[in-house]
N, C-alpha and C. Protein backbone atom coordinates (compact mmCIF):
# COMPACT_ATOMS: atom_id res chain seq x y z
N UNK A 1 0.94 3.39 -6.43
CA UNK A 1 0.12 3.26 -7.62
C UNK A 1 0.88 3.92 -8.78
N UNK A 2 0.74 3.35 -9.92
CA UNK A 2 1.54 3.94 -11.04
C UNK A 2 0.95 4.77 -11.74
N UNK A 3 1.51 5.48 -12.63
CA UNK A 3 0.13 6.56 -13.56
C UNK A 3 -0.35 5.31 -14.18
N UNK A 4 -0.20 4.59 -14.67
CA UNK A 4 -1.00 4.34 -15.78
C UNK A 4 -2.48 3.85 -14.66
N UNK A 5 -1.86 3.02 -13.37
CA UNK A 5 -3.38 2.53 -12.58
C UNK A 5 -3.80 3.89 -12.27
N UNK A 6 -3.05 4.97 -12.01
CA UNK A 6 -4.09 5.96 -11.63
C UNK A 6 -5.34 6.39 -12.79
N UNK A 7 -4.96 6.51 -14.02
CA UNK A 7 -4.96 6.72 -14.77
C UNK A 7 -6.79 5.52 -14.79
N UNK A 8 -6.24 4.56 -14.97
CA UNK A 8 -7.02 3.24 -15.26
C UNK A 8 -7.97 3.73 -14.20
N UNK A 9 -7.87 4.55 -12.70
CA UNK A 9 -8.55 4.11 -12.19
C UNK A 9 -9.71 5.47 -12.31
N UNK A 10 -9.14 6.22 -12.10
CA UNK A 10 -9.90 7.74 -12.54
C UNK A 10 -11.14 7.61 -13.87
N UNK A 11 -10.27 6.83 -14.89
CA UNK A 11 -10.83 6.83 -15.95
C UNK A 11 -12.20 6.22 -15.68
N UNK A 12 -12.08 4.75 -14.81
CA UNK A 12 -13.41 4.08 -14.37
C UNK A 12 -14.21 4.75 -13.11
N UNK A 13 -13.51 5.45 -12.48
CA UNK A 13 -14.27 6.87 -11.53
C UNK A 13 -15.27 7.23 -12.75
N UNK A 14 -14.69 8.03 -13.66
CA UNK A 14 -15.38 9.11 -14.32
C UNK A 14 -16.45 8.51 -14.91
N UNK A 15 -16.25 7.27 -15.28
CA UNK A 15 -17.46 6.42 -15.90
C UNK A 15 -18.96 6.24 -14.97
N UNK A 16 -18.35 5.98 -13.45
CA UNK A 16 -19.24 5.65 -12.40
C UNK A 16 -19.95 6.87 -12.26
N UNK A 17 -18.70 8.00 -12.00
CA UNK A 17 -19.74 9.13 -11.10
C UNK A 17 -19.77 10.76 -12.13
N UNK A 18 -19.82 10.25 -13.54
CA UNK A 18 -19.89 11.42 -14.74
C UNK A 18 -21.09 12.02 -14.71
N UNK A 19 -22.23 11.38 -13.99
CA UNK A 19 -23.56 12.19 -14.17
C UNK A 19 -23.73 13.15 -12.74
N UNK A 20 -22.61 13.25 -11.92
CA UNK A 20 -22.46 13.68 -10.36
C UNK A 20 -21.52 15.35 -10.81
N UNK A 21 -21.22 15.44 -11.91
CA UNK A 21 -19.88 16.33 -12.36
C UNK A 21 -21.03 17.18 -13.05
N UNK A 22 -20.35 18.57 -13.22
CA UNK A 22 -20.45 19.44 -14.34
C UNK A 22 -19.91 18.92 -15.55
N UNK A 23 -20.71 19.33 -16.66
CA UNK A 23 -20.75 19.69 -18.31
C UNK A 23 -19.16 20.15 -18.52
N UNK A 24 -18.92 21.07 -18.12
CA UNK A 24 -17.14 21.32 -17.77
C UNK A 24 -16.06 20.16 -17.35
N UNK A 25 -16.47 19.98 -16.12
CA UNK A 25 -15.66 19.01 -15.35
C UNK A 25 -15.69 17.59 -16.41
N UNK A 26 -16.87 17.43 -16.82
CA UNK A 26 -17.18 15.91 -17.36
C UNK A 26 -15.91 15.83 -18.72
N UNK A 27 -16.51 16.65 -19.38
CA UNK A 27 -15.47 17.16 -20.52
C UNK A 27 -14.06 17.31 -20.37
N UNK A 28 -13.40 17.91 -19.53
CA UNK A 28 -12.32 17.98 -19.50
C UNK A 28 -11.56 16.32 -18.73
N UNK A 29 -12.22 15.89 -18.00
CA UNK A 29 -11.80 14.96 -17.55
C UNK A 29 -11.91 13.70 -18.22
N UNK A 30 -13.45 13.77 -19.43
CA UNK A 30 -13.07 12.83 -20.84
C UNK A 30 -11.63 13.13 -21.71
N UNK A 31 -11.77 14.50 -21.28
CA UNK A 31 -10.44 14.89 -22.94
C UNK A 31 -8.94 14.37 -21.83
N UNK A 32 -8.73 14.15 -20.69
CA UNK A 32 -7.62 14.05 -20.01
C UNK A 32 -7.57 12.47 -19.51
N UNK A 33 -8.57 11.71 -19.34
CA UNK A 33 -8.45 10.21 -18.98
C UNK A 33 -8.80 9.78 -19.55
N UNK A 34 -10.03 9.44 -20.84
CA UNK A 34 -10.00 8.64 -21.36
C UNK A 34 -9.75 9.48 -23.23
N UNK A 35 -9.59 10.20 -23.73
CA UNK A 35 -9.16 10.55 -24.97
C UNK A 35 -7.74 10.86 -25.22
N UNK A 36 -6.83 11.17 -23.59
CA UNK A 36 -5.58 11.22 -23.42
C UNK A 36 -4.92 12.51 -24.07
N UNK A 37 -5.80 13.69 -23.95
CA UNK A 37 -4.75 14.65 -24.44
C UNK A 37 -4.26 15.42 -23.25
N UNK A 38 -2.88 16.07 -23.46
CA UNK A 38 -2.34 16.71 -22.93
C UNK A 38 -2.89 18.13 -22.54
N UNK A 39 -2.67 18.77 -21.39
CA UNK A 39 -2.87 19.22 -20.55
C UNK A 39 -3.38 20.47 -21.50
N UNK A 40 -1.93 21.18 -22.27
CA UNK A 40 -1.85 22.04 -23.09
C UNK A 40 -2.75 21.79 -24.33
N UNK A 41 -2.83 20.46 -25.04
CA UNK A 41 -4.06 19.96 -25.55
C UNK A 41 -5.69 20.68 -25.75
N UNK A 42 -5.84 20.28 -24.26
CA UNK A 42 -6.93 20.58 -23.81
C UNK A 42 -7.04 22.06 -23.39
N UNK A 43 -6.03 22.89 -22.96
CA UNK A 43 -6.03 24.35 -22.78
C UNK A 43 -6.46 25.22 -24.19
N UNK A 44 -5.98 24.46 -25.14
CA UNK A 44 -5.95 25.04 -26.62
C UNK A 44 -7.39 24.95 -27.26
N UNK A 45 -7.66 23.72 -27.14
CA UNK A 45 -8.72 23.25 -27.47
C UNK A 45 -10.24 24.16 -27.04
N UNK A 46 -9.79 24.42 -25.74
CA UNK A 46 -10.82 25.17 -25.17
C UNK A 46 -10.93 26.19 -24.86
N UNK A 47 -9.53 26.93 -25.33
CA UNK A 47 -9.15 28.33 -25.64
C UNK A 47 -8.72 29.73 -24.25
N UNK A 48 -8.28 28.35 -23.51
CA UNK A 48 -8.30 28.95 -21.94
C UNK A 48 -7.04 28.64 -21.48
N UNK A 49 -6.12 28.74 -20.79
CA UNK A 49 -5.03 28.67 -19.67
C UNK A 49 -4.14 26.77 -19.64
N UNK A 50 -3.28 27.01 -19.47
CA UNK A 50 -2.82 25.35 -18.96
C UNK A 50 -3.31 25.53 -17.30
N UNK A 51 -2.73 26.41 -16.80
CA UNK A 51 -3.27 26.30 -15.07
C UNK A 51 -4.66 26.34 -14.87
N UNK A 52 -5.49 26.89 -16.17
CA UNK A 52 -7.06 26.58 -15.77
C UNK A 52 -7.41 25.15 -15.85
N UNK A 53 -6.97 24.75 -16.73
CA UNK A 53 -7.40 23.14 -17.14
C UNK A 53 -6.17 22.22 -15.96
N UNK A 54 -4.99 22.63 -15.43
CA UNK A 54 -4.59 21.82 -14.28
C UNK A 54 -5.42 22.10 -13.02
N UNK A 55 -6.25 23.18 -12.75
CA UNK A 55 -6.88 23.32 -12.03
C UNK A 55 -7.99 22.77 -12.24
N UNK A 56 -8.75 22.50 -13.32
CA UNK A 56 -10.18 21.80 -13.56
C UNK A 56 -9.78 20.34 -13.09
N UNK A 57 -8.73 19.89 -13.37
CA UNK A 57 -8.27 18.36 -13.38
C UNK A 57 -7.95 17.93 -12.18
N UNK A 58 -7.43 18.80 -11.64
CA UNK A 58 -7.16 18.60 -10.34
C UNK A 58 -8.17 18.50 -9.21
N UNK A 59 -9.29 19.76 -8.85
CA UNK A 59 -10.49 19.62 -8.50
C UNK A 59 -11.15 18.27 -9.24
N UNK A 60 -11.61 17.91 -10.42
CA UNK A 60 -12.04 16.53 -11.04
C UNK A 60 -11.85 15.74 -10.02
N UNK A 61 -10.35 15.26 -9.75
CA UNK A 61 -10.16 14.24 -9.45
C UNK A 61 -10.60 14.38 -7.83
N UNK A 62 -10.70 15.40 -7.35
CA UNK A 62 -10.81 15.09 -5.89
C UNK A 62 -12.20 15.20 -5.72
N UNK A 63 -13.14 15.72 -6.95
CA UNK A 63 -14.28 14.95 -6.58
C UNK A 63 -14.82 13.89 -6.82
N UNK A 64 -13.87 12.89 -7.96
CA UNK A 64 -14.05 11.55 -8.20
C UNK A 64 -14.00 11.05 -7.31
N UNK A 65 -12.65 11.48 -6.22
CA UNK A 65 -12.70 10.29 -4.93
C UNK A 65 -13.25 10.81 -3.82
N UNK A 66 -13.99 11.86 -3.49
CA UNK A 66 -14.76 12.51 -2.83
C UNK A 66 -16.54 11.17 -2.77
N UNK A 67 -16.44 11.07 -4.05
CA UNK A 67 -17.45 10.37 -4.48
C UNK A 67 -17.48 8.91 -3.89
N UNK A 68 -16.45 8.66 -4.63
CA UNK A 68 -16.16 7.30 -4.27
C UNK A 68 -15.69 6.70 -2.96
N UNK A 69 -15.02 7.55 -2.01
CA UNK A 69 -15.23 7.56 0.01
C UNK A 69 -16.56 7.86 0.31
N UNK A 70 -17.54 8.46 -0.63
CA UNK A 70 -18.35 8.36 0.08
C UNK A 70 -19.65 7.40 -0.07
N UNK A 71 -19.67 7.03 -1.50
CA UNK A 71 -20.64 5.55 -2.24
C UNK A 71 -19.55 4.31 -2.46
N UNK A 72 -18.63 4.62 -2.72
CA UNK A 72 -17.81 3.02 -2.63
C UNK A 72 -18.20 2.21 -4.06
N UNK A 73 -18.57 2.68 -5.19
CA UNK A 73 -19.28 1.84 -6.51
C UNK A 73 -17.46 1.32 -6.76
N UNK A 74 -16.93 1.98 -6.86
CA UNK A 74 -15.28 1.19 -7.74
C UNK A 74 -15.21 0.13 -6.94
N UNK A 75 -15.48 0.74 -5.70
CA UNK A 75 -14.82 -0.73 -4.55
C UNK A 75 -15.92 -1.93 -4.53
N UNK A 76 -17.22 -1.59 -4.76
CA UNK A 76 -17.97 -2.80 -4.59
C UNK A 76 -17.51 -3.05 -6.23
N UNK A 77 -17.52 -2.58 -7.27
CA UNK A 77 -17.84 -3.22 -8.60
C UNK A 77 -15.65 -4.12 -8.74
N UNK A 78 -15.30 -3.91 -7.75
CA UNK A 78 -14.21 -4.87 -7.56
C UNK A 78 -14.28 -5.92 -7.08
N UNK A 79 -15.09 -5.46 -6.24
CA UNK A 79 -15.39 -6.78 -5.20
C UNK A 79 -16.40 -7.95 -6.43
N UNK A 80 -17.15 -7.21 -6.75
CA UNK A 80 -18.09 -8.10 -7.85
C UNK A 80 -17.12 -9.07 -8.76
N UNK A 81 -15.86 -8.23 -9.54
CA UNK A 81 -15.00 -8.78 -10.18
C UNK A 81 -14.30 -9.70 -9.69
N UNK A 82 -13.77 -9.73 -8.49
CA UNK A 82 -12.73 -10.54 -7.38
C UNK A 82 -13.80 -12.10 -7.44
N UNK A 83 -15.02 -11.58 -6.83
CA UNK A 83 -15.81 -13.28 -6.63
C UNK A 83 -16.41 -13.62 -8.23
N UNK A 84 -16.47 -12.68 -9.37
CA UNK A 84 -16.71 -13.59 -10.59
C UNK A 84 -15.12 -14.53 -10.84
N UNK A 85 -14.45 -13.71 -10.49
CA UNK A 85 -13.62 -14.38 -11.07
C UNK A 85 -13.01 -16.09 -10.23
N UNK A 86 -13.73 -15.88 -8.83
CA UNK A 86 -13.26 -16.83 -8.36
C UNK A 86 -14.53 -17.96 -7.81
N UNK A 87 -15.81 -17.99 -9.36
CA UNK A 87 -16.27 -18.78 -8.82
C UNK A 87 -16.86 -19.81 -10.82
N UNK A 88 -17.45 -20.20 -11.03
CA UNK A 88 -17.97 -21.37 -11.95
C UNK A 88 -19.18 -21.13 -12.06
N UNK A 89 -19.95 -20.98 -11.13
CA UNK A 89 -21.52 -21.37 -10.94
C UNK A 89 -21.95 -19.97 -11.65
N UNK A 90 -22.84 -20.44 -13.14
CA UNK A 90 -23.10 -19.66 -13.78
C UNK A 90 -24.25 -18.64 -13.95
N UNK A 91 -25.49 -19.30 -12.53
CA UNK A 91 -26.27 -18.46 -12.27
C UNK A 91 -25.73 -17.11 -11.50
N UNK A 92 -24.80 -17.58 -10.37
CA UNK A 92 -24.32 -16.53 -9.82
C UNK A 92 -23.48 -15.48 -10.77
N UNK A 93 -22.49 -15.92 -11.40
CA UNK A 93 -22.26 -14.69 -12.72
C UNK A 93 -22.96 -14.39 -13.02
N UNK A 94 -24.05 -14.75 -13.69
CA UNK A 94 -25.31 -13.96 -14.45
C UNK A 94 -25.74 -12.58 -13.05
N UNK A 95 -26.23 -13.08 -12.14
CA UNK A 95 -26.41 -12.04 -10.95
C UNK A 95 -25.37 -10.98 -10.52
N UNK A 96 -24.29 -11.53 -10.49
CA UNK A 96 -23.19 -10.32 -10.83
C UNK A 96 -23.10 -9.68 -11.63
N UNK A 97 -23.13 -10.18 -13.25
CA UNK A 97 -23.37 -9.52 -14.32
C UNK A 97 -24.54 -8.33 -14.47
N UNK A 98 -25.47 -9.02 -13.46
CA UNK A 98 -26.28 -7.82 -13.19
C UNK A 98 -26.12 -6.88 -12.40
N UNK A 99 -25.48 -7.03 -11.40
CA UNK A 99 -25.12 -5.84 -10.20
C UNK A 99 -24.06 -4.75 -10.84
N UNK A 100 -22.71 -5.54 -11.47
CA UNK A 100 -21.95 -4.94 -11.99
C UNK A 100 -22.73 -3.78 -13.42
N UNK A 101 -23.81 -4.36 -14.33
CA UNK A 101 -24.45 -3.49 -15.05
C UNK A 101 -25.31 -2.19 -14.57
N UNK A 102 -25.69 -2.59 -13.18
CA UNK A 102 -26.33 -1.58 -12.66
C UNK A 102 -25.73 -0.49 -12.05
N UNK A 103 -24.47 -1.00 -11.35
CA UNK A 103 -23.25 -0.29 -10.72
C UNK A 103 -22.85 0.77 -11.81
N UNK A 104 -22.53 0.63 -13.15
CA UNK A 104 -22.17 0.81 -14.26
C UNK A 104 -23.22 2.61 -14.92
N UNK A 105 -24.64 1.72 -14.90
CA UNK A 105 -25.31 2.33 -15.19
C UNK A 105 -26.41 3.27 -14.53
N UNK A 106 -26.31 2.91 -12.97
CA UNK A 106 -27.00 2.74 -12.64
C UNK A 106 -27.38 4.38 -11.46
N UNK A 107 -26.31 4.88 -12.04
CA UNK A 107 -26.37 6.48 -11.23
C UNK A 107 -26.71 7.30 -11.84
């Protein structure tokens, strides 16, 4: 996996399972995957350590996928994507469109 998919993929972790995280965790892992600042960035910003915030980031991520081995939302809301994309019949998109919104929103 490359950074940038890791990157891509964490970022849509944090989206799924942001209401599962601390006020801390949530934050730092907005300011590091999806606002993209640097490590030191975010140490400054928050007036604390680079090894505190590689340590917040680091824990983050292993409870993103902690999360996700154990509910599977990235992997089903792929799977949702894989058969929209490989079908026409526009009631069934609409029904995906709904699973995928709920997947989304829905924790």
């Amino acid at each position: 996996m490359t950074e940038l998919d890791a990157v891509l993929r964490y970022s849509e972790l944090l989206i799924l399972y942001r209401d599962l995280l601390s006020d801390a965790q949530k934050e730092i892992l907005d300011d590091y995957f999806c606002v993209n600042l640097s490590i030191s960035e975010i140490a400054e910003n928050r007036k604390t350590s680079r090894s505190a915030v590689e340590d917040a980031v680091k824990k983050g991520k292993n409870k993103l996928d902690e999360f996700e081995d154990k509910l599977g939302s990235l992997k089903l809301l792929n799977q949702i994507r894989e058969l929209k994309a490989h079908t026409k019949d526009k009631e069934i998109i609409s029904k995906l469109d709904e699973m995928e919104r709920t997947l989304r929103h829905g924790i």
